[in-house]
Structures are given as structure tokens and as C-alpha cells.
Protein backbone atom coordinates (compact mmCIF):
# COMPACT_ATOMS: atom_id res chain seq x y z
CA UNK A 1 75.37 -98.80 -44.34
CA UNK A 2 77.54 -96.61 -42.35
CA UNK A 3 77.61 -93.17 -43.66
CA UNK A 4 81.30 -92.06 -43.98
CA UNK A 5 82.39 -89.13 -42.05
CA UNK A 6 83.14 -85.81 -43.59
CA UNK A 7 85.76 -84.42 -41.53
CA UNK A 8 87.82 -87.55 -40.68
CA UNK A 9 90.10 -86.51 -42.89
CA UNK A 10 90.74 -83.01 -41.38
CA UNK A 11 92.40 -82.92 -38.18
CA UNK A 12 91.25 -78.96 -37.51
CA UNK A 13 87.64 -80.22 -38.39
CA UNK A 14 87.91 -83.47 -36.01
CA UNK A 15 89.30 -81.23 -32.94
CA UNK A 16 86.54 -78.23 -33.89
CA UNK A 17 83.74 -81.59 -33.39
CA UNK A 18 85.63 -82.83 -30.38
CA UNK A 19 85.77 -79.04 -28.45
CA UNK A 20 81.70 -78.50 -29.25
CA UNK A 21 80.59 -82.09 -28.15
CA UNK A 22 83.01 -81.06 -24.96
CA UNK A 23 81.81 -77.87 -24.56
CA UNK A 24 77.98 -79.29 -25.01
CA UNK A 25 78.60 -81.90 -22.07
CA UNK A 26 80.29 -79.43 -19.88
CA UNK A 27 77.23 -77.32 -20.79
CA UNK A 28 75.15 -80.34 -19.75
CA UNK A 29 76.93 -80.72 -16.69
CA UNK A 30 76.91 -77.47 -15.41
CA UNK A 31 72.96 -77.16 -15.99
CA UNK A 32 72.73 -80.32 -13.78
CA UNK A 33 74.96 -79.52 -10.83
CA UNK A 34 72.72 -76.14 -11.19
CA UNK A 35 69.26 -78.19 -10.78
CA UNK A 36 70.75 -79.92 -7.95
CA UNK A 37 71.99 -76.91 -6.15
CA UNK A 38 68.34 -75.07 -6.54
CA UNK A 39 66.73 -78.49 -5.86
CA UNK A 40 68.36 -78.56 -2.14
CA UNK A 41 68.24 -74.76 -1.71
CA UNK A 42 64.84 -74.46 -2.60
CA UNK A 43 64.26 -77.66 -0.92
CA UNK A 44 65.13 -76.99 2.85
CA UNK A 45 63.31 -77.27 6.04
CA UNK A 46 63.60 -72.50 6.11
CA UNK A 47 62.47 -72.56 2.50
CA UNK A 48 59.19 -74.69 3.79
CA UNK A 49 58.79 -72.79 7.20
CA UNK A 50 59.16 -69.36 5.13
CA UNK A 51 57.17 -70.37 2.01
CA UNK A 52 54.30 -71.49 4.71
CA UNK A 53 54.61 -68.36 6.80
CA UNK A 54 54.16 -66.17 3.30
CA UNK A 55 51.32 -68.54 2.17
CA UNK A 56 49.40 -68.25 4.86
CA UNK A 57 49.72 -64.48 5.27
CA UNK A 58 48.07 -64.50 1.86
CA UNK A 59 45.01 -66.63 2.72
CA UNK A 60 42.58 -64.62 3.73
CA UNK A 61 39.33 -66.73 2.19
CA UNK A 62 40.93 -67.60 -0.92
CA UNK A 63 40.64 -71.06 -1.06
CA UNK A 64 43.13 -71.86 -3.75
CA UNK A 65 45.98 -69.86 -1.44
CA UNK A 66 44.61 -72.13 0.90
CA UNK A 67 45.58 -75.37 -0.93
CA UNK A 68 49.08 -73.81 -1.30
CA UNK A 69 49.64 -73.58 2.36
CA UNK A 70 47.82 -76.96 2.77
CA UNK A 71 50.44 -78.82 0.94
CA UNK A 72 52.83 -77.50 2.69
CA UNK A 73 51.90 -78.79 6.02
CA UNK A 74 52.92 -82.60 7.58
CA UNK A 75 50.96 -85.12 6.65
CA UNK A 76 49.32 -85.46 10.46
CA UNK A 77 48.18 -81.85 10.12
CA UNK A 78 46.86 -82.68 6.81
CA UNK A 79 44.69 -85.96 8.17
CA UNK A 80 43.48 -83.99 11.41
CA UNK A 81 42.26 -80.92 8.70
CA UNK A 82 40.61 -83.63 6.18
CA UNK A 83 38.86 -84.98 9.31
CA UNK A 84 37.90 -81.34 10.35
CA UNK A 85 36.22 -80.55 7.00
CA UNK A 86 34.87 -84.17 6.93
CA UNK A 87 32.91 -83.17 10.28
CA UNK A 88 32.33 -79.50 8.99
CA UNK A 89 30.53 -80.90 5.62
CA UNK A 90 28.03 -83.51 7.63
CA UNK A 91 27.10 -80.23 9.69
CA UNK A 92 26.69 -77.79 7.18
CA UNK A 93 25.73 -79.76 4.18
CA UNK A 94 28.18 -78.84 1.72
CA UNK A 95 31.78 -80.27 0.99
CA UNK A 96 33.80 -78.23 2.79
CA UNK A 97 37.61 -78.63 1.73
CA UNK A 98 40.77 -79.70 3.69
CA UNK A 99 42.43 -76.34 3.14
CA UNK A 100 39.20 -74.19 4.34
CA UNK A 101 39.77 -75.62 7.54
CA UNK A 102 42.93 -73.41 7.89
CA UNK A 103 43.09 -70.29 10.13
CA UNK A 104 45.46 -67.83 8.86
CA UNK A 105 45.57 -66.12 12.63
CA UNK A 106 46.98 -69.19 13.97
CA UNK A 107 50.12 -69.18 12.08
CA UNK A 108 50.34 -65.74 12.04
CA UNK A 109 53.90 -63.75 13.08
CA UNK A 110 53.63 -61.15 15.19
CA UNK A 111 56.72 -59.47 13.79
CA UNK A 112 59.05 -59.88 10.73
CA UNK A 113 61.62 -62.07 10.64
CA UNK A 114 65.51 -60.80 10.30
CA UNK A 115 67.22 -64.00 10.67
CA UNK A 116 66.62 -68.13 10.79
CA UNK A 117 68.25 -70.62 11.74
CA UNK A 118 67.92 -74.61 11.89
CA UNK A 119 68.75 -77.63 13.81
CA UNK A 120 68.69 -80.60 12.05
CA UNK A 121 68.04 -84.09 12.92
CA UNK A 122 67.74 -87.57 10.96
CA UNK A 123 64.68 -86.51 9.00
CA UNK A 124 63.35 -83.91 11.38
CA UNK A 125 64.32 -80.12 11.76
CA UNK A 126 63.76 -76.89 13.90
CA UNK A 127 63.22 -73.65 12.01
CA UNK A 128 64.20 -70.55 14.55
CA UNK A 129 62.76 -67.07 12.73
CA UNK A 130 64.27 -64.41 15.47
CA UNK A 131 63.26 -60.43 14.94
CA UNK A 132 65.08 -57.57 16.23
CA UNK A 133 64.40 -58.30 20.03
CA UNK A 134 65.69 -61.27 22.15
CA UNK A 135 61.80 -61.71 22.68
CA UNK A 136 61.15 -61.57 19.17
CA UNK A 137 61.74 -65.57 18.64
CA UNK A 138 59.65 -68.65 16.87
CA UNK A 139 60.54 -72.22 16.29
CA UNK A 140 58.58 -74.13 13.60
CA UNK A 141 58.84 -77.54 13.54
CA UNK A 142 59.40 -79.60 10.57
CA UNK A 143 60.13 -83.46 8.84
CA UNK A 144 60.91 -84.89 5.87
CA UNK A 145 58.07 -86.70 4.09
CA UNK A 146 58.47 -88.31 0.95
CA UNK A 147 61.95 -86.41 0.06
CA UNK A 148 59.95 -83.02 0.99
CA UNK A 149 60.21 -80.99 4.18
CA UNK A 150 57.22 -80.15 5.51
CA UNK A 151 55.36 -77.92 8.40
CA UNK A 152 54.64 -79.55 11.50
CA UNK A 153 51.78 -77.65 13.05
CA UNK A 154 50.46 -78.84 16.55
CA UNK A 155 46.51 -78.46 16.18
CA UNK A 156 44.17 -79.90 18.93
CA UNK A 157 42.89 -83.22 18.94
CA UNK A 158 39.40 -84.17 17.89
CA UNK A 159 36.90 -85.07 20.28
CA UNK A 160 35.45 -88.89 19.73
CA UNK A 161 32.07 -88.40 18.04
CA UNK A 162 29.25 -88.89 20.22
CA UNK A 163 26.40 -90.80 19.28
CA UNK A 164 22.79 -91.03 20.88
CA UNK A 165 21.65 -94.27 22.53
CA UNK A 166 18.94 -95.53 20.21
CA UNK A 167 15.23 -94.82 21.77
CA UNK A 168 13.62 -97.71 22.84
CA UNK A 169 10.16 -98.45 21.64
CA UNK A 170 7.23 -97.49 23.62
């Protein structure tokens, strides 16, 4: 049974219920077009280049800063690392993580950044962090992966691994 409604039959109480359920869904609205705006801000190919450049500055052993930067980085860097500390763990004898694998000098700035800017492509991006000096310049590469930009870092290939010839009975 439908439960009769108190203020249908006062027209101040109907427009009072009409302005909060409008001022609740303009509310809603706003707090939406909000999420969305700090989604794609926070969400850009500088945000990843900056947030990686700050994450790995803060490495330094830990290995949980590590993982931060880690997940920040293309998914090619990520398989060439995993395959690094797949190697590193046969050789030393203990599992030796993806992230460990990361050298904080090799991302390392060698001055502070004053302004970026980017060139975008269809799913790809260039991250220019210039200092104070014309010399003062570094581009960081990066893509989109899964709806995320991440850091393209260019790390050297890995040798093939070499195995012995079996010895042949004597």
C-alpha cells in the first residue's frame, strides 16, 4: 500500500522537497564533474613523469618505495626488471623482487625542474622537465597502458643465457 504523502497538500512544503532533492543532485553533480577533473589532472603523462622522478629520489634501499616507482614504469620496463630479478634470484639464491632491480642513480635529475611541458600523441607522450639553463633540459618518455600513463624507461637488453655443452662421457 502506497503510503500517502504528507506535504502534497502544501505547496510551500512540495517546493521546500523539490529545492533540496535539486540542490542534492546539483550537489551530486558537482562532486562528479570534481572526480573527473582530479581523475585527468592527476592522471596525465607530467603527473606520471613527476610522481616517478619524486619516487625514485626516495628509494634509496627501501624496497616498498621501490614498488611505488615500479608501478609506475611501462609495462616493457616492468618485464625486462622481472626478468632481471628472475636471473638475480637463480644467482644469489634468494627471491629477489622486480622493484630491487631499480637504480635510483639512473633516473636521477641532475637539477630541479622549473617548468614541463608535453607533446602528445595517440596514446604516447613526451614529458620536457627544463631548469633554469637552456642546457638544463630532459625528455621522459611515456604511453598509455590500460587507461594509465606510464614511464617509458630505455634499459639495456638482456644477453641470451648461455648454457654449457653437456660433457661427454669418458
Amino acid at each position: 500500500m502506497k503510503r500517502p504523502c504528507h506535504f502534497a497538500h502544501c505547496p510551500a512544503a512540495r517546493l521546500f522537497c523539490r529545492l533540496q532533492l535539486a540542490a542534492a543532485l546539483c550537489f551530486g553533480a558537482f562532486a562528479w564533474l570534481a572526480a573527473c577533473a582530479q581523475r585527468s589532472d592527476g592522471d596525465s603523462p607530467e603527473r606520471a613523469a613527476q610522481e616517478f622522478i619524486d619516487r625514485m629520489q626516495r628509494v634509496h634501499g627501501d624496497v616498498q618505495k621501490s614498488k611505488a616507482a615500479y608501478e609506475l614504469l611501462a609495462s616493457e620496463a616492468q618485464a625486462n626488471l622481472a626478468e632481471r630479478a628472475q636471473r638475480a634470484s637463480a644467482t644469489i639464491g634468494r627471491v629477489v623482487a622486480p622493484e630491487e632491480m631499480l637504480a635510483p642513480s639512473r633516473f636521477y635529475l641532475s637539477f630541479p625542474p622549473r617548468s614541463w611541458s608535453t607533446e602528445r600523441g595517440a596514446g604516447w607522450a613526451i614529458v620536457t622537465a627544463e631548469g633554469e639553463s637552456p642546457h638544463e633540459r630532459h625528455q621522459i618518455r611515456c604511453v598509455l597502458e590500460n587507461g594509465r600513463w606510464k614511464v617509458v624507461v630505455d634499459l639495456p637488453e638482456l644477453p641470451p643465457i648461455e648454457r654449457r655443452a653437456p660433457e661427454a662421457p669418458h
